[in-house]
Protein backbone atom coordinates (compact mmCIF):
# COMPACT_ATOMS: atom_id res chain seq x y z
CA UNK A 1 14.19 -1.30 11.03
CA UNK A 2 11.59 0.58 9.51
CA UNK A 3 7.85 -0.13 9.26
CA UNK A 4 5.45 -0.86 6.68
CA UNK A 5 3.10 0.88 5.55
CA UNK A 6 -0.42 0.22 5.63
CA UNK A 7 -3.85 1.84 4.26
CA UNK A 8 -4.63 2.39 8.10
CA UNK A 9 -2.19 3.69 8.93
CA UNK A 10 -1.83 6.69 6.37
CA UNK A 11 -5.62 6.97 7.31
CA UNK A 12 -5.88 7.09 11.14
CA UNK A 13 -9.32 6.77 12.82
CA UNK A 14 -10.56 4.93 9.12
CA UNK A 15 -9.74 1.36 9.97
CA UNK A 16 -13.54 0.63 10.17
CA UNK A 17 -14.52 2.31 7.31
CA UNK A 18 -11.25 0.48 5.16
CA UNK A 19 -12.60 -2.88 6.70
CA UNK A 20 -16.52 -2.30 5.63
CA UNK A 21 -14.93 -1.25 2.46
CA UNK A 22 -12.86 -4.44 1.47
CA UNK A 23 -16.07 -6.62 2.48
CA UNK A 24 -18.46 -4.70 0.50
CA UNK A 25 -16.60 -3.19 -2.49
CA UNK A 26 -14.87 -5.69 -4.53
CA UNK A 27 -13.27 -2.33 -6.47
CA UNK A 28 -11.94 -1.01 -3.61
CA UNK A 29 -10.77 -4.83 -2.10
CA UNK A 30 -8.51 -5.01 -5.16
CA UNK A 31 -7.65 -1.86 -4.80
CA UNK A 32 -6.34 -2.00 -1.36
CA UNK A 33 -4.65 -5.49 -1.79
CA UNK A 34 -2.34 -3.85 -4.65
CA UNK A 35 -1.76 -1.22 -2.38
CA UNK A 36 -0.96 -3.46 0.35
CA UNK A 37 1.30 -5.80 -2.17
CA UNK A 38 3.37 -2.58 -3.67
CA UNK A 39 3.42 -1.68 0.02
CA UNK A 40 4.62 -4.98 1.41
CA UNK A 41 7.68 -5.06 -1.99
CA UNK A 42 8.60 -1.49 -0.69
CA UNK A 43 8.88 -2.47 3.16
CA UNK A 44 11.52 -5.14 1.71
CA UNK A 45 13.10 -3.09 -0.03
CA UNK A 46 14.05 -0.93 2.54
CA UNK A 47 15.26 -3.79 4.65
CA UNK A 48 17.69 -4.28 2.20
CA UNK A 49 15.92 -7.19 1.05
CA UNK A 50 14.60 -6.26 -2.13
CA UNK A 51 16.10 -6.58 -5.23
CA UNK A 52 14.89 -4.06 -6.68
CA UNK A 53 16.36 -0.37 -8.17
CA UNK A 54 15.98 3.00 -6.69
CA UNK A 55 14.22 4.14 -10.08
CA UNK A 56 11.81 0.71 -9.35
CA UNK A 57 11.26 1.76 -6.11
CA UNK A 58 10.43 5.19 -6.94
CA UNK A 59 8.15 4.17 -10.01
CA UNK A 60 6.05 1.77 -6.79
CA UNK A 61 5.65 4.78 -4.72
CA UNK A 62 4.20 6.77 -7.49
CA UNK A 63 1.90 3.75 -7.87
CA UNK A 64 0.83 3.79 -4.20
CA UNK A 65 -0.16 7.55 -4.35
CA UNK A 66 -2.25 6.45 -7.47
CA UNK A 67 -4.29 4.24 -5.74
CA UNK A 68 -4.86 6.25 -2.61
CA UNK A 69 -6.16 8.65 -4.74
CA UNK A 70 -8.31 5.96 -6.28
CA UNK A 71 -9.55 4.42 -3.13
């Protein structure tokens, strides 16, 4: 089983700071929820539940480094 990841996670001790964030900053709100959607397609994936291809799956990650570089 493995575990999804979350914007909190990959920044320990932030949680408030992400929460004031997504109330306040509708940029970094949509932002986070792509994150956390790309995030959320990747956990299934490695379940085995995805449907998706390894090059897909690769292509998402890329994406997810993107936006933590945005947020």
């Amino acid at each position: 089983m493995t575990v999804k990841h979350t914007l909190a996670g990959d920044f320990p001790g932030m949680e408030k700071k992400i929460h004031d964030l997504k109330v306040s900053d509708t940029h970094f709100r949509r932002l986070f929820e792509e994150y956390d959607a790309i995030a959320t397609e990747l956990h299934r994936f490695d379940e085995g539940a995805g449907g998706i291809s390894d090059d897909h799956a690769h292509e998402l990650k890329k994406k997810i480094l993107k936006l933590k570089d945005e947020m």
